[in-house]
C-alpha atoms as a PDB file:
ATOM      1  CA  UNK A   1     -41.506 -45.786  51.921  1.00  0.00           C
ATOM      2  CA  UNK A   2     -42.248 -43.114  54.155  1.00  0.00           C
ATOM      3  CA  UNK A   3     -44.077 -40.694  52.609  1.00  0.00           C
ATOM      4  CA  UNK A   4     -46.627 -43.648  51.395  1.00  0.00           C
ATOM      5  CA  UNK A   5     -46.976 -44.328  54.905  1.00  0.00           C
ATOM      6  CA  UNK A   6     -48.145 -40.607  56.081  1.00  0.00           C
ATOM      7  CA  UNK A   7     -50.593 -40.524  53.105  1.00  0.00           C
ATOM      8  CA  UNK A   8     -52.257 -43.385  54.280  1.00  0.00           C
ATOM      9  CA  UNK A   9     -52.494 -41.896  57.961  1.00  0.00           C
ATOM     10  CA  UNK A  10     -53.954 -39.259  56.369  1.00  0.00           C
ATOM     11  CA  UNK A  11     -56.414 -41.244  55.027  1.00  0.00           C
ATOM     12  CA  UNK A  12     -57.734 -43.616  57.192  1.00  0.00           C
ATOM     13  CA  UNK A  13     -57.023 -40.843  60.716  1.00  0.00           C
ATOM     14  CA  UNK A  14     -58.758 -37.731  59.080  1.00  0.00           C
ATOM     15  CA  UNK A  15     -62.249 -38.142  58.178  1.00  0.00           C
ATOM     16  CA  UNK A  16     -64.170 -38.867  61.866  1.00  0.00           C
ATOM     17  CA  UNK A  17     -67.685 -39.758  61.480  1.00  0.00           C
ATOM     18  CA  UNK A  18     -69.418 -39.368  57.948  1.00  0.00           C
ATOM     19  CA  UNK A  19     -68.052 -37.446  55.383  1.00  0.00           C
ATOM     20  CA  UNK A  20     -70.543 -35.100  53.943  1.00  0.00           C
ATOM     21  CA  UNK A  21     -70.304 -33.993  50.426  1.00  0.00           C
ATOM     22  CA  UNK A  22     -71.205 -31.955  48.406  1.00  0.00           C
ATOM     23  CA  UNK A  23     -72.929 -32.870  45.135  1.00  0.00           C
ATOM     24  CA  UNK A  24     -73.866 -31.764  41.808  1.00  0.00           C
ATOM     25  CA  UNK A  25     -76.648 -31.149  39.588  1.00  0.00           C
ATOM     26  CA  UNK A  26     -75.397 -34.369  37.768  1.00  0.00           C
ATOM     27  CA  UNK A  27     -75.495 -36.260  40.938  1.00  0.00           C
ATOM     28  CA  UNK A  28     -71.489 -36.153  41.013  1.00  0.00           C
ATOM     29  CA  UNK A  29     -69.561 -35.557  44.287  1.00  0.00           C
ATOM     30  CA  UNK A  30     -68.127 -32.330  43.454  1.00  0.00           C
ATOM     31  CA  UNK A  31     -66.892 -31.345  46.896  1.00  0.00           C
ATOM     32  CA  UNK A  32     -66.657 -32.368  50.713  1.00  0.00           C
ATOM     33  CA  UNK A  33     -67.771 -30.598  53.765  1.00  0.00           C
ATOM     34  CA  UNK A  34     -64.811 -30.697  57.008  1.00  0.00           C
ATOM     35  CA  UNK A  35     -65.203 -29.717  60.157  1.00  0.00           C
ATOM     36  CA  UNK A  36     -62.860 -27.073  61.116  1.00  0.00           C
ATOM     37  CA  UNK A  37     -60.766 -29.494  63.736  1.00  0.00           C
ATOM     38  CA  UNK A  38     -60.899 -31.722  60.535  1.00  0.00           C
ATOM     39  CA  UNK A  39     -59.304 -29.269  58.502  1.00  0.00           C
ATOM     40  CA  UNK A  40     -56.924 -27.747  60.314  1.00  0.00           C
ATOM     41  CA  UNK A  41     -55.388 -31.398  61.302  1.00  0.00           C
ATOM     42  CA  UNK A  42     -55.496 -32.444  57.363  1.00  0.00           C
ATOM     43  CA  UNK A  43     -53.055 -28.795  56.741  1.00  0.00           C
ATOM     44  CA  UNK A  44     -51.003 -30.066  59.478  1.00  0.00           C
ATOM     45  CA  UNK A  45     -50.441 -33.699  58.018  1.00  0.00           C
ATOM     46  CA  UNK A  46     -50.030 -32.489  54.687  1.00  0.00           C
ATOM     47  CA  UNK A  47     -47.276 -29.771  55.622  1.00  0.00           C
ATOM     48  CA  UNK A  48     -45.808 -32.436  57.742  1.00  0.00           C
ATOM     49  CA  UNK A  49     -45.246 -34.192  54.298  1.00  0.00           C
ATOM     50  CA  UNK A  50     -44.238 -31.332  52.589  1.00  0.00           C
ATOM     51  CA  UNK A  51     -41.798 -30.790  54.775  1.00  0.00           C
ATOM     52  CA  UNK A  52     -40.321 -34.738  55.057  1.00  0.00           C
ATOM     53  CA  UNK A  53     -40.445 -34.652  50.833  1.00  0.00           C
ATOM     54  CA  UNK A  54     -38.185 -31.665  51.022  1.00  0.00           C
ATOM     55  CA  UNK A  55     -35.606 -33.335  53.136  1.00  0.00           C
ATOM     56  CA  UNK A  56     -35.899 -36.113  51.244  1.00  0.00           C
ATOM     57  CA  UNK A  57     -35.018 -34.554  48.076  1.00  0.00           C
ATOM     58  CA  UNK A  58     -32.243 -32.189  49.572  1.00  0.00           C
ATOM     59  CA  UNK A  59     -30.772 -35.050  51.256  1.00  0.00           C
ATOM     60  CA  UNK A  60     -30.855 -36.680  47.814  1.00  0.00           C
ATOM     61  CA  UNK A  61     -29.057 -33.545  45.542  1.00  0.00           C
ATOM     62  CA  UNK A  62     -26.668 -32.450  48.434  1.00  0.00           C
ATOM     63  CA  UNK A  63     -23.531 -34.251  48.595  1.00  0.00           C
ATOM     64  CA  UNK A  64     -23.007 -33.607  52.420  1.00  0.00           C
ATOM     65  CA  UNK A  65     -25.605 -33.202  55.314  1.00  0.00           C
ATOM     66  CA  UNK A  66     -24.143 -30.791  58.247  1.00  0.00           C
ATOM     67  CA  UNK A  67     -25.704 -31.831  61.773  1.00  0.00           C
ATOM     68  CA  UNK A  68     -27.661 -28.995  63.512  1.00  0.00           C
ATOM     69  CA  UNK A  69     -25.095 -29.295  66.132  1.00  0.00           C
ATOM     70  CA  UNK A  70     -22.276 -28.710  63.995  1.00  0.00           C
ATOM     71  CA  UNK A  71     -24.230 -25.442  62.595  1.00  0.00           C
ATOM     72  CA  UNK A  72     -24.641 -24.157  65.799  1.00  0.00           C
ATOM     73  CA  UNK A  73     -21.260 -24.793  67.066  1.00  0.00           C
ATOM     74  CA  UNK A  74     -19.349 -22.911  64.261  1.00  0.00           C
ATOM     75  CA  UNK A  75     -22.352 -20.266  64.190  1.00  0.00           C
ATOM     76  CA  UNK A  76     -21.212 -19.819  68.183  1.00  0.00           C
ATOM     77  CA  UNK A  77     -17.365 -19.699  67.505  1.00  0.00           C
ATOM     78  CA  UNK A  78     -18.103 -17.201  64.902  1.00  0.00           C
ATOM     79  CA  UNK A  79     -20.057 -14.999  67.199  1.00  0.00           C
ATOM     80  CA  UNK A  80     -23.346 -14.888  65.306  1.00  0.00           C
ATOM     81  CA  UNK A  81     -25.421 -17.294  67.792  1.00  0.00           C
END
């Protein structure tokens, strides 16, 4: 499965170095502290995943797939590209 795959990248290529967290009054982790870099890279994976979960489910309800070449070819031929 794909999308198992990414979430695993996620977790073992995201957190560099020791986490910090923060915690509670109750001694529960309640939150955790990311460098910016660290951040920014997680939004990036995680719309990356968005994005291959969406194909995956239009290419599961749609009963044909049109190459981007195809598009572009009768886009051209129509005069809008």
């Amino acid at each position: 499965m794909a999308g198992s795959s990414v979430v695993r990248d996620i977790n073992t290529d995201m957190i560099q170095g020791s986490p910090r967290f923060i915690v509670g009054p109750d001694g529960r982790k309640s939150g955790v502290v990311l460098e910016v870099t660290q951040y920014r890279r997680l939004l990036r994976r995680i719309e990356d995943l968005e994005d291959a979960l969406a194909l995956d489910s239009a290419a599961q309800s749609s009963k044909r797939l049109v190459s981007y070449e195809s598009v572009r070819e009768r886009l051209k031929r129509s005069g809008k590209l």
